[in-house]
Protein backbone atom coordinates (compact mmCIF):
# COMPACT_ATOMS: atom_id res chain seq x y z
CA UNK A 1 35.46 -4.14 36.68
CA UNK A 2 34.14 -1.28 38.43
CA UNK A 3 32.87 1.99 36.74
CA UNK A 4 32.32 5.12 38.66
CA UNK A 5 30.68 7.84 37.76
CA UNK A 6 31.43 10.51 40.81
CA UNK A 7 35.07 11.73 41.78
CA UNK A 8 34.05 11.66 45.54
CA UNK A 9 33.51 7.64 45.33
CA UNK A 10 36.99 7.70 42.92
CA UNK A 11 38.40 9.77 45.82
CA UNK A 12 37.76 7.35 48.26
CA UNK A 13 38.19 3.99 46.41
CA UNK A 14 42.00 5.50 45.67
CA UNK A 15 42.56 6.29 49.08
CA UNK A 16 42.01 2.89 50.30
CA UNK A 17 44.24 1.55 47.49
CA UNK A 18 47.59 0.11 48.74
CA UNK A 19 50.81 2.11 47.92
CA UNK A 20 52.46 -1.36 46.85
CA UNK A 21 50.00 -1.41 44.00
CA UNK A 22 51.41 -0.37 40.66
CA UNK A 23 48.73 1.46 38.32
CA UNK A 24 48.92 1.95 35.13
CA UNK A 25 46.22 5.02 33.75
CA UNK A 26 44.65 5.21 30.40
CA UNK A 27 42.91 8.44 29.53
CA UNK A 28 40.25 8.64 26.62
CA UNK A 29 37.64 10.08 24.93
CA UNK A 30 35.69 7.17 24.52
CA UNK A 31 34.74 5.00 21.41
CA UNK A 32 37.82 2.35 22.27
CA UNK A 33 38.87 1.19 19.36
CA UNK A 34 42.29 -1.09 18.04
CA UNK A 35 44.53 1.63 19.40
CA UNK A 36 43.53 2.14 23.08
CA UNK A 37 43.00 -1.37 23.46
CA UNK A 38 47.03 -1.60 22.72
CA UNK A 39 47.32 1.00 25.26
CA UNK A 40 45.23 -0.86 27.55
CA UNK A 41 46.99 -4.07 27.02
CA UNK A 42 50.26 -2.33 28.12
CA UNK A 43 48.87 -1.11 30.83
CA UNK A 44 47.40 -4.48 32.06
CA UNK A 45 50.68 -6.71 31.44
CA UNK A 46 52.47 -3.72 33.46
CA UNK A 47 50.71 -2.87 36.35
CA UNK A 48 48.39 -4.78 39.15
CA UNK A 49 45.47 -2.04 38.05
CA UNK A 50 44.50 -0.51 34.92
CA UNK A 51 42.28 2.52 35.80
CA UNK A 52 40.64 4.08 32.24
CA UNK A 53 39.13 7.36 32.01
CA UNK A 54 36.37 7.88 29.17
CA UNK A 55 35.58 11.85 29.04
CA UNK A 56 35.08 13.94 26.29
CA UNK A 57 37.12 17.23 26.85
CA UNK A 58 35.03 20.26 25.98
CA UNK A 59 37.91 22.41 26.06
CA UNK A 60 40.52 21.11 23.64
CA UNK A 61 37.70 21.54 20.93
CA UNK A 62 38.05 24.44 18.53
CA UNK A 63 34.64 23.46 16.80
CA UNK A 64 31.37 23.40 18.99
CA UNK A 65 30.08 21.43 16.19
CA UNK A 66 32.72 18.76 16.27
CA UNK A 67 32.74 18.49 19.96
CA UNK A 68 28.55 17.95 19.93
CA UNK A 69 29.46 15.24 17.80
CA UNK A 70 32.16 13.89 18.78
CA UNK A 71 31.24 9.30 18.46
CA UNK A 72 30.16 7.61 21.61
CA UNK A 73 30.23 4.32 21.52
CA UNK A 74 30.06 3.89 25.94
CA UNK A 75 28.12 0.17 25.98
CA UNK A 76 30.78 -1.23 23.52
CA UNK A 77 33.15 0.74 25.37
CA UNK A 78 32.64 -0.71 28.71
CA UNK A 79 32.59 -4.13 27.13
CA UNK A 80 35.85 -4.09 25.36
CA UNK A 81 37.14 -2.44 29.21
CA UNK A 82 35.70 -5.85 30.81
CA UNK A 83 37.22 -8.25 27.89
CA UNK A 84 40.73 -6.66 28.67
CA UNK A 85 40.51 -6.61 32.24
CA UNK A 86 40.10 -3.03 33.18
CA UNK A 87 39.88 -2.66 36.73
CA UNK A 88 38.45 1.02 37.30
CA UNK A 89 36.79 3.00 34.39
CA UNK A 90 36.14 6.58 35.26
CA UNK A 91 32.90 8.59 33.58
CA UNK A 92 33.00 11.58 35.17
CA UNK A 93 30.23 14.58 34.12
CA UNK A 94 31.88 18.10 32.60
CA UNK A 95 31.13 19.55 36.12
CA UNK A 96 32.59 17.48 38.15
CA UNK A 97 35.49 18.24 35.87
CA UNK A 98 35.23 21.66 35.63
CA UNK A 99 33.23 22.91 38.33
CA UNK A 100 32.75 26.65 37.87
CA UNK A 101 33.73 26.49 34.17
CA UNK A 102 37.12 26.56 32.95
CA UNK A 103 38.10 29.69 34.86
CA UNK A 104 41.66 27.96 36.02
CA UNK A 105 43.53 26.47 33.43
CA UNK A 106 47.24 25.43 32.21
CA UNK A 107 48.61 28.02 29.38
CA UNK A 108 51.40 26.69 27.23
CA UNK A 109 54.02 28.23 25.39
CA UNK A 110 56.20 25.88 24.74
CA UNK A 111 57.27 26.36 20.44
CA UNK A 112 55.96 22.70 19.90
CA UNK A 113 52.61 23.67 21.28
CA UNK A 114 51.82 26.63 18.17
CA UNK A 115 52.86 24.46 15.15
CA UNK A 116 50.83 21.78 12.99
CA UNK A 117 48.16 21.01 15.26
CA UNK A 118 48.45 23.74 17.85
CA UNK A 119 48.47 25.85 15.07
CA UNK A 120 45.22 25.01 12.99
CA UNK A 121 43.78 24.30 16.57
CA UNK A 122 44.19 27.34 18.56
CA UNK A 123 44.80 26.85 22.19
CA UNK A 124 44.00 22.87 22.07
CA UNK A 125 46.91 22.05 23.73
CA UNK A 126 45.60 24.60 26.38
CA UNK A 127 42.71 22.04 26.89
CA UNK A 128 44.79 19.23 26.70
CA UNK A 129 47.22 20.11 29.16
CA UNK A 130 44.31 21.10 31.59
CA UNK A 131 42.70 18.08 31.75
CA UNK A 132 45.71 15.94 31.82
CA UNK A 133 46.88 17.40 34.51
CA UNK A 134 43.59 17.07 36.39
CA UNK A 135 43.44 13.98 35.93
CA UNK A 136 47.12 13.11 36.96
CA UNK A 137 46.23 14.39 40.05
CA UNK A 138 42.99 12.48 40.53
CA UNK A 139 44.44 8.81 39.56
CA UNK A 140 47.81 9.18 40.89
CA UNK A 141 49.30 6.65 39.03
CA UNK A 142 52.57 5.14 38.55
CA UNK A 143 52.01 4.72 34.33
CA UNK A 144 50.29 6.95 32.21
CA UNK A 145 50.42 5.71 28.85
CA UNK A 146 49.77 7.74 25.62
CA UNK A 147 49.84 6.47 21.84
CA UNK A 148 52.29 7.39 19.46
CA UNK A 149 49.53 8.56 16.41
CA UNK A 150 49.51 11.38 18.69
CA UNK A 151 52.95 12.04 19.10
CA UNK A 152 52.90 16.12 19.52
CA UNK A 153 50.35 15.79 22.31
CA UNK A 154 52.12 12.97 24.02
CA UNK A 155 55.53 15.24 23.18
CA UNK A 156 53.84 17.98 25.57
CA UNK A 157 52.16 15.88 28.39
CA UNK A 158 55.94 14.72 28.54
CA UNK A 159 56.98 18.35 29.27
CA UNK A 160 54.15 19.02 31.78
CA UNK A 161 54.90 16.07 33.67
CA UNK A 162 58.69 17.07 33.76
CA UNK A 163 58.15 20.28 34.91
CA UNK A 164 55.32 19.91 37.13
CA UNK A 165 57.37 17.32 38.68
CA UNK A 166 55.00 14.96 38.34
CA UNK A 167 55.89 11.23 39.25
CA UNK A 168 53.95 9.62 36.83
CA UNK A 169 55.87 7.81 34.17
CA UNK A 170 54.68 8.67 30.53
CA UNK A 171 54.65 5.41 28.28
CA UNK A 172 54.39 5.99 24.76
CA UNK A 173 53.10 2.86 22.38
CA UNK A 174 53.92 2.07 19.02
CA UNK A 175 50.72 3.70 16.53
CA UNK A 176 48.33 0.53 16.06
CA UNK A 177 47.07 0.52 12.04
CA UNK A 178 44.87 -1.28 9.83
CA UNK A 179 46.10 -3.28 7.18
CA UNK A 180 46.11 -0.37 4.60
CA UNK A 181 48.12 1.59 7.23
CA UNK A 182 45.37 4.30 7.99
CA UNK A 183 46.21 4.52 12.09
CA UNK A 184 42.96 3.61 14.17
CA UNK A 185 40.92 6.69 15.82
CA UNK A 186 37.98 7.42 16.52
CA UNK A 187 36.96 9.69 14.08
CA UNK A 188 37.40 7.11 11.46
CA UNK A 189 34.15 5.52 12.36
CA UNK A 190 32.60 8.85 10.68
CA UNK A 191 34.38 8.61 7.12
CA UNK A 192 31.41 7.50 4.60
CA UNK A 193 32.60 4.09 2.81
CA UNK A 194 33.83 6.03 -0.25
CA UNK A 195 35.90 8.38 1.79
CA UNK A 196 37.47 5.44 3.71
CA UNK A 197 38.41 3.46 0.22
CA UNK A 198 39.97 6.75 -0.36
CA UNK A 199 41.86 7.37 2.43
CA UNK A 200 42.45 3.69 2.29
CA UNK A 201 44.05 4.00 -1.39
CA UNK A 202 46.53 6.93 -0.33
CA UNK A 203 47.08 4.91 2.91
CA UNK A 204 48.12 1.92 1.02
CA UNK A 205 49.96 4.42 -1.36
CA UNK A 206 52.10 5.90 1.40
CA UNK A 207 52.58 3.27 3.95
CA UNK A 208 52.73 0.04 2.10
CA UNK A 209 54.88 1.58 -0.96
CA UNK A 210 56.70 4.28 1.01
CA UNK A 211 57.14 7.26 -1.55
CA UNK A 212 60.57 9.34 -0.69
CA UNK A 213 59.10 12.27 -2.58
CA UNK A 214 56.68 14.85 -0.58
CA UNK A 215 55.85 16.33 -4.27
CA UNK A 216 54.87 12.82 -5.12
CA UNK A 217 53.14 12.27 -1.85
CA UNK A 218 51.12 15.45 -2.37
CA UNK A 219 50.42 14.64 -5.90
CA UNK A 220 48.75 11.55 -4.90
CA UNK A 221 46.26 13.64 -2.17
CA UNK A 222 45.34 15.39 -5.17
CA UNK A 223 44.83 13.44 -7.38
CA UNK A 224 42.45 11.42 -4.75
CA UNK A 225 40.92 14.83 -3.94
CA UNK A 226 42.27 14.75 -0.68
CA UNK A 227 43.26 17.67 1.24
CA UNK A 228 45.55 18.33 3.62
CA UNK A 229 46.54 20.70 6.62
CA UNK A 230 50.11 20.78 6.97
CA UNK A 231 53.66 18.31 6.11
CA UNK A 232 56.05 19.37 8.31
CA UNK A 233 59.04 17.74 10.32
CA UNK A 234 59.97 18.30 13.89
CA UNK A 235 63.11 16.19 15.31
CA UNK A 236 63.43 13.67 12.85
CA UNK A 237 60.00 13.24 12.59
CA UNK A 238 57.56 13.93 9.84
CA UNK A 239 53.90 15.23 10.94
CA UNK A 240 50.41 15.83 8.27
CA UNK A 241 47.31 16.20 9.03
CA UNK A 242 44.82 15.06 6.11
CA UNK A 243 41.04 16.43 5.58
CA UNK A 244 38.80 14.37 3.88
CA UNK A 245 35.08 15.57 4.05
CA UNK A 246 34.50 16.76 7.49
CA UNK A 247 37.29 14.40 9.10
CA UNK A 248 40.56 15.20 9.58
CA UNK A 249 42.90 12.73 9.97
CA UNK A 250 46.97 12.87 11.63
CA UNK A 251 49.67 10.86 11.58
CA UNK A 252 53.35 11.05 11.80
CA UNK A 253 56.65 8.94 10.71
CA UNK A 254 60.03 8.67 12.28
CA UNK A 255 63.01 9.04 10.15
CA UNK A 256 61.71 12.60 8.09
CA UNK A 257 65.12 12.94 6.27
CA UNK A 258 63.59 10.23 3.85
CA UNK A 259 60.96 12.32 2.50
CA UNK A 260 62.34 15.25 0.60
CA UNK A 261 60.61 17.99 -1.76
C-alpha cells in the first residue's frame, strides 16, 4: 500500500497507470470504521486497484466547531487500509485542495438538495458536490462507490455525475449496522456510553421490532429524551435525522408507505 500525501506525486503515479486497469475509488473523511470497510471490500473484489481518499472537507461543514472536531483516527486508519488491501490512500492538505480558498465551487439546486439535510445544513451539499467532483477528476476511476446510510448525498453525486457526464460509475452499498441496528459512522465514536445505550434502546426499538406508527416511533424518542431533526419520505423512502447530545445521527429505510402518522 502506498499513501501519498501531494497531488503532484498522485498526478504522476495515475498517469503511468495502465488504461486496462479497473479502479475502484473510495472517498472519506477518515476514522474507517464497519461501513467503509464494506465499501472498501466492494471495491477490492471489483476492481484491480482500490485508491481511498481520507480528507476532511472544510466546506460541507455548517459548524466550525464540529468541523475542528471532527474524529481522526489516521494510524488505525491506514492499518485497517493495509489489512483490506488498499492499494493507493490519498491524504491530501486543505490547500492542495483548495488552493486560493474556495473561490470556485459547484452550486446546486436540485429540490433534493434543500430538504432534510440540505435543509438543517445550509449549502452542505454545495461542499459536497465540490469536492466530489474534484476528486473525480483527480482519481479518474472506473467505480466510485458511496454507502447507502447516506442515501441523499449519494442521490446527488448520482446527478452530478450524470450531468457532468462523468464516466465514473456510482456504486451504492447496502448501510452496514451494529447488532442493535444503529448504522456505523463516525461520529458514533463521540456518543458518551449512556447516550449510546440510548440510542442503542430506540435502535433496537425501531429496527429489530419495526414500529408501523411514526406517532409511536416519535413517542419512543421522547420518551428516551431523544430529539430529532426531521421524518420525512422522499421516493419510497423514509429519511430522520436524530440528535442526541451534540451528535446527530441519520438514517433512512426503503419501503416509507409502512410507516404512517
Amino acid at each position: 500500500m502506498k499513501i501519498i500525501n501531494n497531488i503532484k506525486e498522485w498526478k504522476k503515479i495515475r498517469g503511468n497507470l495502465s488504461d486496462d486497469l479497473k479502479i475502484g475509488f473510495v472517498p472519506t473523511m477518515g476514522c474507517l470504521h464497519q461501513g467503509h470497510a464494506s465499501l472498501i471490500k466492494n471495491s477490492v473484489s471489483q476492481n484491480d486497484i482500490t485508491v481511498l481518499s481520507i480528507f476532511v472537507n472544510p466546506t460541507q461543514f455548517n459548524d466550525l466547531s464540529d468541523y475542528q472536531h471532527y474524529p481522526k483516527t489516521l494510524d488505525d486508519d491506514m492499518e485497517l487500509a493495509r489489512q483490506l488491501n488498499v492499494d493507493y490512500v490519498i491524504t491530501p492538505d486543505i490547500d492542495s485542495m483548495y488552493p486560493d480558498g474556495n473561490q470556485i465551487h459547484l452550486v446546486t439546486d436540485h429540490p433534493l438538495s434543500s430538504v432534510m439535510e440540505g435543509y438543517y445544513r445550509p449549502k452542505h451539499f454545495n461542499g459536497v458536490l465540490t469536492i466530489v467532483m474534484k476528486l473525480l477528476i483527480l482519481i479518474h476511476a472506473n467505480k466510485i462507490y458511496f454507502g447507502e446510510k447516506d442515501y441523499q448525498q449519494y442521490f446527488l453525486v448520482s446527478e452530478l455525475i450524470k450531468k457532468y457526464f462523468v464516466k465514473t460509475e456510482i456504486i451504492l452499498c447496502p448501510t452496514v449496522r451494529e447488532l442493535s441496528g444503529l448504522p456505523f459512522s463516525s461520529r458514533n465514536t463521540k456518543l458518551s456510553i449512556n447516550e449510546k445505550q440510548l440510542i442503542e434502546t430506540f435502535y433496537d426499538f425501531f429496527y429489530n421490532h419495526r414500529p408501523h406508527s411514526l406517532n409511536l416511533i416519535k413517542e419512543k424518542l421522547l420518551k428516551l429524551k431523544i430529539q430529532y431533526d426531521y421524518f420525512e419520505t422522499h421516493d419510497d423512502r423514509l429519511f430522520f435525522a436524530l440528535k442526541i447530545g451534540s451528535i446527530r445521527i441519520i438514517d433512512n429505510f426503503k419501503e416509507a408507505a409502512l410507516y404512517v402518522n
